[in-house]
N, C-alpha and C. Protein backbone atom coordinates (compact mmCIF):
# COMPACT_ATOMS: atom_id res chain seq x y z
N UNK A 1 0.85 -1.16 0.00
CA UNK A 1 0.00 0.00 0.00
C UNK A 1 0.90 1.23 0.00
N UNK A 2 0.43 2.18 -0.75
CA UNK A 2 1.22 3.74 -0.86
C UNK A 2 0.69 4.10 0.20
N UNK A 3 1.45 4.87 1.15
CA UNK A 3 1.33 5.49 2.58
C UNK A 3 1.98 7.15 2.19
N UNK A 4 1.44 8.34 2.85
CA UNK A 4 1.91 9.53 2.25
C UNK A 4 2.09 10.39 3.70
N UNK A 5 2.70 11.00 3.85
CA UNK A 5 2.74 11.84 4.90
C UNK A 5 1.98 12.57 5.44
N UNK A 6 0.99 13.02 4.89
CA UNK A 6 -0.07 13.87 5.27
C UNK A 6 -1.45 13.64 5.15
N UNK A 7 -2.60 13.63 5.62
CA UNK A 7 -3.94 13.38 5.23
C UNK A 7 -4.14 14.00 3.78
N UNK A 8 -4.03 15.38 3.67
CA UNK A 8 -3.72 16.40 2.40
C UNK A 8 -3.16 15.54 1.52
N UNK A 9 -2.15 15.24 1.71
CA UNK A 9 -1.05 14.58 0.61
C UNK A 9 -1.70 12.65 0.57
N UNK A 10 -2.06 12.06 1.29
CA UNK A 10 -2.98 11.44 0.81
C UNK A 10 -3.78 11.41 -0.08
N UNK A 11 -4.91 12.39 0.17
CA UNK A 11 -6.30 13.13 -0.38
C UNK A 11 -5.91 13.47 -2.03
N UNK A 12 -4.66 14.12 -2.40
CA UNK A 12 -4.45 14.50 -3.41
C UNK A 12 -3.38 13.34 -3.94
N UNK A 13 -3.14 12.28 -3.72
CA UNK A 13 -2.26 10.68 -4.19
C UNK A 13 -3.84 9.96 -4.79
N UNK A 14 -4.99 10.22 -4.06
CA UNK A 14 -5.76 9.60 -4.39
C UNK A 14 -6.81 10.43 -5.57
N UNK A 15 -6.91 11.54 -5.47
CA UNK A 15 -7.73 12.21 -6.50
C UNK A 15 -7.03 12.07 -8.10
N UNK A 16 -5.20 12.46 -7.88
CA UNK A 16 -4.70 11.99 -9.00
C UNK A 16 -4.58 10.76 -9.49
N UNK A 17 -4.67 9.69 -8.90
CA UNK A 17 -5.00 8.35 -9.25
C UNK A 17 -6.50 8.44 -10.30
N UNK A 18 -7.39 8.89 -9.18
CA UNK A 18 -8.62 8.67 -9.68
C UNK A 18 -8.75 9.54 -11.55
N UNK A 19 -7.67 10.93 -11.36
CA UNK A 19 -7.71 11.07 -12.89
C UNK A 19 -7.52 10.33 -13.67
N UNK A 20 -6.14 10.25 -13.53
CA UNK A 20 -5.46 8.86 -14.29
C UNK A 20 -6.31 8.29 -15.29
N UNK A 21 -7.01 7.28 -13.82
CA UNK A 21 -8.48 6.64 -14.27
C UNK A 21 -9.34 6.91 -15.27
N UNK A 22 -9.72 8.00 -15.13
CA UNK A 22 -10.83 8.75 -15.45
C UNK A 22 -10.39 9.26 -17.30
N UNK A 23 -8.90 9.57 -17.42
CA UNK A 23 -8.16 9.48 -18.55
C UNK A 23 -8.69 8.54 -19.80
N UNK A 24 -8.77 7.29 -19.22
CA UNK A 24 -8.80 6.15 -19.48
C UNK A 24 -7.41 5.32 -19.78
N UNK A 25 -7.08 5.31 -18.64
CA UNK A 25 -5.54 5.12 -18.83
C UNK A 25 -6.09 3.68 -17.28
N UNK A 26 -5.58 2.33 -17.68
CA UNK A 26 -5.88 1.65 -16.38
C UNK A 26 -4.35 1.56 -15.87
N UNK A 27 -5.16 2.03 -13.89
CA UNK A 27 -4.02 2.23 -13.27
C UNK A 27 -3.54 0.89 -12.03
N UNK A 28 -2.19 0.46 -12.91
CA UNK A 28 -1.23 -0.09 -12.43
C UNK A 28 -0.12 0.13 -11.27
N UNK A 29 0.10 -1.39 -10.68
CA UNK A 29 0.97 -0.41 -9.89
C UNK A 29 2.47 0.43 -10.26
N UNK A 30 2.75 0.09 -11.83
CA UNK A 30 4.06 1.03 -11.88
C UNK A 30 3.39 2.57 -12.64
N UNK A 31 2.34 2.46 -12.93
CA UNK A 31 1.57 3.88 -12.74
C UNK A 31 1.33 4.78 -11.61
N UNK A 32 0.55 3.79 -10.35
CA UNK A 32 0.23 3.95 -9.14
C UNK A 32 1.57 4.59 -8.58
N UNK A 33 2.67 4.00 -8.55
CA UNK A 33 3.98 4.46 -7.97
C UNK A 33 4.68 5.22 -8.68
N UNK A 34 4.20 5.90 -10.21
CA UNK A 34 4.94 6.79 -10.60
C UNK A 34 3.76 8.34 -9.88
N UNK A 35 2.92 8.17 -9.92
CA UNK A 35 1.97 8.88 -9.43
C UNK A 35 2.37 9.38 -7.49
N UNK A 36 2.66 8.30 -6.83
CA UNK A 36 3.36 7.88 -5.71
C UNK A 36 4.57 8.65 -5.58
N UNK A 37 4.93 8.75 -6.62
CA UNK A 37 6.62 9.42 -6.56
C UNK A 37 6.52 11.18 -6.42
N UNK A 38 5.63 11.40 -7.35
CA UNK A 38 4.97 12.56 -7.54
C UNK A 38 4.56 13.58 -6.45
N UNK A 39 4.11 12.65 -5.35
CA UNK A 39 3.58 13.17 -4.27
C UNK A 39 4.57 12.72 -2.71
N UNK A 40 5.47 12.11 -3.03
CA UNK A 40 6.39 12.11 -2.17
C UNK A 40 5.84 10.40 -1.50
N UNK A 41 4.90 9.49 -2.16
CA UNK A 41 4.22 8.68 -0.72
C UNK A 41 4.80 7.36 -1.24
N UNK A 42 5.38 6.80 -0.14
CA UNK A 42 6.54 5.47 -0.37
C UNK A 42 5.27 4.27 -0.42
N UNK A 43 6.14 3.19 -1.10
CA UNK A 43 5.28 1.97 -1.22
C UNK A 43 5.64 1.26 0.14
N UNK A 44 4.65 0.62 0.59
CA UNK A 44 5.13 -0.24 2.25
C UNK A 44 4.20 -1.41 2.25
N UNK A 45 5.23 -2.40 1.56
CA UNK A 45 5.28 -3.77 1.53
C UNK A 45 4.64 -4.47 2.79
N UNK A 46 3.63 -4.45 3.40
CA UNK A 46 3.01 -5.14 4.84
C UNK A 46 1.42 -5.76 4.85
N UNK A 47 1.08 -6.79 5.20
CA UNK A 47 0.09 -7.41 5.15
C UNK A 47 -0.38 -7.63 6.81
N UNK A 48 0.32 -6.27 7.55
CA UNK A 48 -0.08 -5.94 9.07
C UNK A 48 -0.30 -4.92 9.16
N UNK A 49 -0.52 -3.51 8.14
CA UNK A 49 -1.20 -2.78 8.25
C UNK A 49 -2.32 -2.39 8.49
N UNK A 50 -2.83 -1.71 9.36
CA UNK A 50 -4.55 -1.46 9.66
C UNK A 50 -4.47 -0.25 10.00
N UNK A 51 -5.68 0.85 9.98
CA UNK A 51 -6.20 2.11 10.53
C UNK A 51 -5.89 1.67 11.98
N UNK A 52 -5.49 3.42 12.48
CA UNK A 52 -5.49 3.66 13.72
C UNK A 52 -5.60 5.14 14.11
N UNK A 53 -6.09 5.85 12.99
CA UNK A 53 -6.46 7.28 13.23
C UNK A 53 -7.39 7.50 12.07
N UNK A 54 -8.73 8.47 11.95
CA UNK A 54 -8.80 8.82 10.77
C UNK A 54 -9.38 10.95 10.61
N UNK A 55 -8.65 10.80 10.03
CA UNK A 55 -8.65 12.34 10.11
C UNK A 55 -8.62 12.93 9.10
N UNK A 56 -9.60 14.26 8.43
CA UNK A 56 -9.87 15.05 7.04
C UNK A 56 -9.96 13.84 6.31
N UNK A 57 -10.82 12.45 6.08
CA UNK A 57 -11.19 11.72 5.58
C UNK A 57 -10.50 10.56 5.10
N UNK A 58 -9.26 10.52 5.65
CA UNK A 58 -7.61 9.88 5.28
C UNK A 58 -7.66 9.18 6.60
N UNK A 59 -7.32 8.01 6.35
CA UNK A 59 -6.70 7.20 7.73
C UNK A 59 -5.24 6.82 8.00
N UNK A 60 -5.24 7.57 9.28
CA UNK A 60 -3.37 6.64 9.14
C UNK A 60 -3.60 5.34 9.42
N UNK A 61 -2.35 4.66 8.62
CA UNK A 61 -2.26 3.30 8.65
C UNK A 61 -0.80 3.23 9.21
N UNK A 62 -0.55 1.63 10.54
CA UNK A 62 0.66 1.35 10.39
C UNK A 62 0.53 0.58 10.55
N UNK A 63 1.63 -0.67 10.81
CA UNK A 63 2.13 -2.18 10.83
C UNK A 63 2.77 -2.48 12.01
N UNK A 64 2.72 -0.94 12.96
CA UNK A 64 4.05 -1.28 14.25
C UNK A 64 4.92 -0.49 13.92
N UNK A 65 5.37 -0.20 12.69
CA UNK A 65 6.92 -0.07 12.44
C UNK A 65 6.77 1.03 11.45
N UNK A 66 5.91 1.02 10.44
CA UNK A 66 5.68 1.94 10.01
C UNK A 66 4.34 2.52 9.33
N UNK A 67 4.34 4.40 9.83
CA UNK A 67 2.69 4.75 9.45
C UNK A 67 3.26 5.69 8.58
N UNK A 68 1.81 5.95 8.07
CA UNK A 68 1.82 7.12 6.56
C UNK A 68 0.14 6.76 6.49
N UNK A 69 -0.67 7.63 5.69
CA UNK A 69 -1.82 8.08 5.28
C UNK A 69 -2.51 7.74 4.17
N UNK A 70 -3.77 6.96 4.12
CA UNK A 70 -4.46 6.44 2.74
C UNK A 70 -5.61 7.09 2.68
N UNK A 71 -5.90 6.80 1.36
CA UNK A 71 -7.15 7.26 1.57
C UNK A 71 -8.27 6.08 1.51
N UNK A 72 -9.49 6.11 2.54
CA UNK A 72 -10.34 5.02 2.73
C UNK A 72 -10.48 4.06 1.55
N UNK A 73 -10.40 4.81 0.34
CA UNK A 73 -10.22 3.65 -0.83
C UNK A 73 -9.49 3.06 -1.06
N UNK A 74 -8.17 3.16 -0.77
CA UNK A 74 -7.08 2.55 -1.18
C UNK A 74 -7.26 1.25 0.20
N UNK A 75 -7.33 2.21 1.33
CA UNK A 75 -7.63 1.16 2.62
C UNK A 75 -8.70 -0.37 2.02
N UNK A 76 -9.95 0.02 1.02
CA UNK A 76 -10.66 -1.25 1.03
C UNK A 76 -10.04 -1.79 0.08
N UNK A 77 -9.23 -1.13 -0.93
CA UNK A 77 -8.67 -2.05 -2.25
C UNK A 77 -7.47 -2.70 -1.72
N UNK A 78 -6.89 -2.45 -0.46
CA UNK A 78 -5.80 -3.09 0.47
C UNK A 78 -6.41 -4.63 0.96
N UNK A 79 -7.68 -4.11 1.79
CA UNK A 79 -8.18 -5.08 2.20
C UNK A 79 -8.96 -6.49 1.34
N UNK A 80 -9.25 -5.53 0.28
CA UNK A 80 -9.79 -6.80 -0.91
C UNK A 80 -8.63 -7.28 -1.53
N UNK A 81 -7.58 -7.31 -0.88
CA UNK A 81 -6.65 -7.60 -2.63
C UNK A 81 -6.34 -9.08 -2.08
N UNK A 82 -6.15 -10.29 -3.43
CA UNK A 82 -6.35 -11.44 -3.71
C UNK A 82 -5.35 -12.30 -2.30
N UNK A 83 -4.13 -11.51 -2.03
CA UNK A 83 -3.46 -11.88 -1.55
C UNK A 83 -3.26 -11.76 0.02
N UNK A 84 -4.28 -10.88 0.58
CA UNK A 84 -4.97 -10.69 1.47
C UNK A 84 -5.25 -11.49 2.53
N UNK A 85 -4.69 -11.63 3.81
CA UNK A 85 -5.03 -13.21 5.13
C UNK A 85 -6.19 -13.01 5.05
N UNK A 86 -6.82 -13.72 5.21
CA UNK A 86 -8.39 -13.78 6.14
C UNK A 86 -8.67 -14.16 7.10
């Protein structure tokens, strides 16, 4: 999951995604992370991430070890993805 420093900087990782999209351009993750780069928000490899704050509509997420900011969508496309514990 892309994690970003700020709720703000979240908020706007996820609206430019959603252009992308909207482009008609389908977004990948070496799209997703050039987009990612753009906005300063690192990729963080963890399948122990969960919310533990949510604030201006962005939740921080960490693993223990490390937090940064999603936005609730990215949080359920985290939680749906194939590879996902249950």
């Amino acid at each position: 999951m892309f994690l970003c420093r700020s709720p703000v900087v979240a908020n706007d990782f996820w609206n430019d995604l959603v252009s992308v999209q909207n482009s008609g351009v389908q977004v990948d993750r070496t799209i997703a992370a050039s987009v990612a780069k753009k906005h300063d928000c690192q990729f963080v490899a963890s399948d122990r991430l969960r919310p533990i704050r949510f604030v201006a509509g962005q939740f921080a997420m960490t693993d223990g070890t490390v937090t940064g900011w999603a936005s609730p969508q990215l949080l359920i496309i985290y939680e749906n993805r194939a590879e996902s514990p249950k």
